[in-house]
C-alpha atoms as a PDB file:
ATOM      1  CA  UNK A   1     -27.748 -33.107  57.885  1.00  0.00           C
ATOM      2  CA  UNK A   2     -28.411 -30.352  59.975  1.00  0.00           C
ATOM      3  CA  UNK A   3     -30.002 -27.351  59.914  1.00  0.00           C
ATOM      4  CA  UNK A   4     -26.783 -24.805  60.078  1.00  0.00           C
ATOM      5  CA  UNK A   5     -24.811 -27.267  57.252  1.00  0.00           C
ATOM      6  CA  UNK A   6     -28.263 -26.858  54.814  1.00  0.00           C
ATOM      7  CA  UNK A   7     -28.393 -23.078  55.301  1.00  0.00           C
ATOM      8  CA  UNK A   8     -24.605 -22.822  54.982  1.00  0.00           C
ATOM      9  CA  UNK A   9     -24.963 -24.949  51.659  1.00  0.00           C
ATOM     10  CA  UNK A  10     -27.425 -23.283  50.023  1.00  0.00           C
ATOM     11  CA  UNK A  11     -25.704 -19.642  50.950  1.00  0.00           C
ATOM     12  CA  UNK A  12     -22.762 -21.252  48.993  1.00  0.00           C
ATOM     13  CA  UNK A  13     -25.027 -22.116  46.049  1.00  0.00           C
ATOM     14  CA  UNK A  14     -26.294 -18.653  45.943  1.00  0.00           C
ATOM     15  CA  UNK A  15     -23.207 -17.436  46.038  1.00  0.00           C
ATOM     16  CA  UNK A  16     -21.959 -19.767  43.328  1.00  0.00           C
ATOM     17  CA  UNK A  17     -25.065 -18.914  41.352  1.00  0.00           C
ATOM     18  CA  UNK A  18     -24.393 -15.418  41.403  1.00  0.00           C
ATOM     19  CA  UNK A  19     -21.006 -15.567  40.598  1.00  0.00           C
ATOM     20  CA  UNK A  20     -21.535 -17.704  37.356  1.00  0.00           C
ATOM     21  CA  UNK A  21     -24.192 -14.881  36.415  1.00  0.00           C
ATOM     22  CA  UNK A  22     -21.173 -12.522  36.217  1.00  0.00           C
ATOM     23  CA  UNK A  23     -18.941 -14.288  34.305  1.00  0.00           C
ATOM     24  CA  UNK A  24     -21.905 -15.103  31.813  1.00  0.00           C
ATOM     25  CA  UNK A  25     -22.761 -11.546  32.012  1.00  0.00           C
ATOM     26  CA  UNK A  26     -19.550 -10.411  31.303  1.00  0.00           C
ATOM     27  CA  UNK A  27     -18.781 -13.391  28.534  1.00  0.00           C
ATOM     28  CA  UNK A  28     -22.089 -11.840  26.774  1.00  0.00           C
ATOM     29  CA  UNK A  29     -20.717  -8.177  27.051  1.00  0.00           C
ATOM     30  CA  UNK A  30     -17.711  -9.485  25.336  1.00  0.00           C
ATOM     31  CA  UNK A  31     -19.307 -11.383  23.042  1.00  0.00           C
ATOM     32  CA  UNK A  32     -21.636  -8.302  21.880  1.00  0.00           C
ATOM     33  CA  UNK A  33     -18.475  -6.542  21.672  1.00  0.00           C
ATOM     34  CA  UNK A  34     -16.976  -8.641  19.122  1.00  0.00           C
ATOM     35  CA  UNK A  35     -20.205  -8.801  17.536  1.00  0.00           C
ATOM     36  CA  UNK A  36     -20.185  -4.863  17.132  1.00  0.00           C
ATOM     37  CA  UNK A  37     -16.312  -5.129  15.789  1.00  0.00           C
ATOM     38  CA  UNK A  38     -16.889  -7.661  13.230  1.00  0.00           C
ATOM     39  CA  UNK A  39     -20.128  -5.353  11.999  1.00  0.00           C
ATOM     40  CA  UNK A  40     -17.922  -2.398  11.894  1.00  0.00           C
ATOM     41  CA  UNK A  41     -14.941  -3.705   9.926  1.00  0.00           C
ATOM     42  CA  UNK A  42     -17.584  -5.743   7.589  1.00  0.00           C
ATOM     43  CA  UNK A  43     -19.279  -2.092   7.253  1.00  0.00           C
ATOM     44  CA  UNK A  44     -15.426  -0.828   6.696  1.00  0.00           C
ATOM     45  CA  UNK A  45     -14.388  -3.030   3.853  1.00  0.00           C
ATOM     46  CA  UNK A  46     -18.063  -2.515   2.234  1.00  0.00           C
ATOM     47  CA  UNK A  47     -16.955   0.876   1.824  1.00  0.00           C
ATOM     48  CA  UNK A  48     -13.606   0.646   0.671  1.00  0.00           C
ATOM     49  CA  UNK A  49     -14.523  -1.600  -2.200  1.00  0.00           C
ATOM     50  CA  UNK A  50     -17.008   0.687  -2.921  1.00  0.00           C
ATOM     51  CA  UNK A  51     -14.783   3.554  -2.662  1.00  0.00           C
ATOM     52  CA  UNK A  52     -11.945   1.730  -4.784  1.00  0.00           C
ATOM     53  CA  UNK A  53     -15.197   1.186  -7.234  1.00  0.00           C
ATOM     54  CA  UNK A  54     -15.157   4.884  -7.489  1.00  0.00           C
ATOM     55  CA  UNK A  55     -11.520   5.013  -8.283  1.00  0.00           C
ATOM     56  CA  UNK A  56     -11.770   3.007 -10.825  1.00  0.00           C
ATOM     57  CA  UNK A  57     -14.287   4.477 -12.747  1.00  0.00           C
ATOM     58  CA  UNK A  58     -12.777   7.825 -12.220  1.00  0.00           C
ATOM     59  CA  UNK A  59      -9.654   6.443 -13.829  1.00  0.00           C
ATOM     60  CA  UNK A  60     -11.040   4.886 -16.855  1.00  0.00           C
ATOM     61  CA  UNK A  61     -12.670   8.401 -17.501  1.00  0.00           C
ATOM     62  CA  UNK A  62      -9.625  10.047 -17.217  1.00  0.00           C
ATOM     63  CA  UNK A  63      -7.934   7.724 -19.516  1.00  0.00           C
ATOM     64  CA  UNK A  64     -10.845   8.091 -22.075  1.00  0.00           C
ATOM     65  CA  UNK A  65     -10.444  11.584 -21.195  1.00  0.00           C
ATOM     66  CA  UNK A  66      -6.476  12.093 -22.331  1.00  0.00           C
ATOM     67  CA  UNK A  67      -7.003   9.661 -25.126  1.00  0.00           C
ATOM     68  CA  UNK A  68      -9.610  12.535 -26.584  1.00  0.00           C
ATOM     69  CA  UNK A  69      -6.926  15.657 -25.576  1.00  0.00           C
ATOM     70  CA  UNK A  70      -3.840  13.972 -26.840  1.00  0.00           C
ATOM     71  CA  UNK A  71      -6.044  13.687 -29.931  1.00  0.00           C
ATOM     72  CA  UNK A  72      -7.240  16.535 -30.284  1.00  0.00           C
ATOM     73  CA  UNK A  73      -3.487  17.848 -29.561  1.00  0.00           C
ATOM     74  CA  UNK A  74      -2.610  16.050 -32.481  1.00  0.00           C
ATOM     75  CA  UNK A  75      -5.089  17.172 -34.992  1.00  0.00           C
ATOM     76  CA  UNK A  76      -3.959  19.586 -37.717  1.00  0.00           C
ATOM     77  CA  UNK A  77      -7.276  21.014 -38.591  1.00  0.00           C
ATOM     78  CA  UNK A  78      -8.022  23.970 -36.535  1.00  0.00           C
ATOM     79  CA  UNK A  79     -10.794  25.142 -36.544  1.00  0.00           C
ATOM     80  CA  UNK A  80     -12.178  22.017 -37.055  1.00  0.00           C
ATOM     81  CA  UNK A  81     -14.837  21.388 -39.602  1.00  0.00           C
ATOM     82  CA  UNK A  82     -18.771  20.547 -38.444  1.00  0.00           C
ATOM     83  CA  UNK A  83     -19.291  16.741 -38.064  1.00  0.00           C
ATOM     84  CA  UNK A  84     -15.195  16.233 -37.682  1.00  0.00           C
ATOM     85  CA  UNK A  85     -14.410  13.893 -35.144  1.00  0.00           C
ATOM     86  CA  UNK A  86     -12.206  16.601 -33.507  1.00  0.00           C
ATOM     87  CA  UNK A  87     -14.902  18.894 -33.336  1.00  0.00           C
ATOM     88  CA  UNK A  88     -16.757  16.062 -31.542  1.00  0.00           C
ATOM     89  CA  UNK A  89     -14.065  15.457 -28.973  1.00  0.00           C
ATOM     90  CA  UNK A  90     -13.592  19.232 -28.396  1.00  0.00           C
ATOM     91  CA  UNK A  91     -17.510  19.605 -27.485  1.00  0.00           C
ATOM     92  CA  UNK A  92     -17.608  16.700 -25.483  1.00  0.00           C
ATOM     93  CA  UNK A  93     -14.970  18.136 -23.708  1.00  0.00           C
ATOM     94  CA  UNK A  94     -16.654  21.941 -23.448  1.00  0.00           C
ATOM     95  CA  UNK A  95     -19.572  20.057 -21.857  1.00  0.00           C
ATOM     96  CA  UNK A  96     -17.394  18.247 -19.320  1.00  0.00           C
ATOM     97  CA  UNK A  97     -16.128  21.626 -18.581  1.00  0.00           C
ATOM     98  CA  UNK A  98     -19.107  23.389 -18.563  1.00  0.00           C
ATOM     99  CA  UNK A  99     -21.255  20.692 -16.438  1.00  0.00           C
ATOM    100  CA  UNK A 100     -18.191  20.940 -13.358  1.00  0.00           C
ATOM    101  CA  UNK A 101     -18.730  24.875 -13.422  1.00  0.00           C
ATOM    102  CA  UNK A 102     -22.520  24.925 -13.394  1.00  0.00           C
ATOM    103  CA  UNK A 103     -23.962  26.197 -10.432  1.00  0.00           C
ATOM    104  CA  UNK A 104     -20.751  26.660  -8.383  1.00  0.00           C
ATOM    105  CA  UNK A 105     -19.955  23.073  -7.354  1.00  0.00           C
ATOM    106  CA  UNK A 106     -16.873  22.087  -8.509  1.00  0.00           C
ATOM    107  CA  UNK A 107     -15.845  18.860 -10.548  1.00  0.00           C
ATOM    108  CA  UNK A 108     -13.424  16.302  -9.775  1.00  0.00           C
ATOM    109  CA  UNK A 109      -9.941  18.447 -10.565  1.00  0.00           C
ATOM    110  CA  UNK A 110      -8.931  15.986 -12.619  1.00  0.00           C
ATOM    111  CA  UNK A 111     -11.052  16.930 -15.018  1.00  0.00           C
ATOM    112  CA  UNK A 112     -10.924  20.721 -15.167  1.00  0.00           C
ATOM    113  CA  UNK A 113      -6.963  19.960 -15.519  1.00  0.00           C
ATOM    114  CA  UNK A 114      -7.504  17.972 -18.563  1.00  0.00           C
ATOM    115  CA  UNK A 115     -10.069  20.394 -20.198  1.00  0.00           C
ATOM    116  CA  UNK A 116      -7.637  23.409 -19.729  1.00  0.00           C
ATOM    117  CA  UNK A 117      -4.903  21.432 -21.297  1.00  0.00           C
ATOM    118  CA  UNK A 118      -7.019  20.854 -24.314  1.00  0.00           C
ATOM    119  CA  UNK A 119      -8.267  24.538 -24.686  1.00  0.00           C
ATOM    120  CA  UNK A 120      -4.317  25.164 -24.814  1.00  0.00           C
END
């Protein structure tokens, strides 16, 4: 083989070479890009469950909550006696209400919604 086919050979290896360290180049750039996606929408969905978490303890509250107005809507003793469950219920609620007004910061509105419908 002579010396002009060997040179021209291995200028097409290098050539080849270099182009197949593009494409894996770019194949790994895509790759870590995937990577990055799947992290962020596993990341995502960590949060929303957690979130949704939230919402449901929020909600179960808020049904204990109106369970304890409704009652205390329906009680015919007013004011109620010391020790009566009402009475209870009605400082359980004044706490609730006093605990989301403390400081400034306010408390999920649910909450002062449901203790200003009580002190009606």
């Amino acid at each position: 083989m002579p010396a002009s086919s060997k040179a021209f050979e291995a200028t097409w290896l290098r050539q080849e070479l270099d182009e197949s360290n593009r494409k894996a180049g770019r194949l790994d750039e895509a790759l870590q890009e995937r990577d990055h996606a799947k992290a962020q929408v596993e990341v995502e969905k960590q949060v929303a469950v957690h979130a949704r978490y939230q919402l449901d303890e929020e909600y179960a509250a808020l049904v204990k909550l109106q369970g304890e107005v409704a009652h205390l809507q329906k009680c015919p003793y007013r004011p109620w006696p010391k020790g009566h469950k009402c009475s209870t219920s009605w400082r359980r609620l004044r706490a609730i209400a006093e605990e989301n007004h403390e400081g400034g910061i306010p408390g999920p509105y649910w909450i002062k919604t449901e203790v200003a419908i009580a002190l009606t």
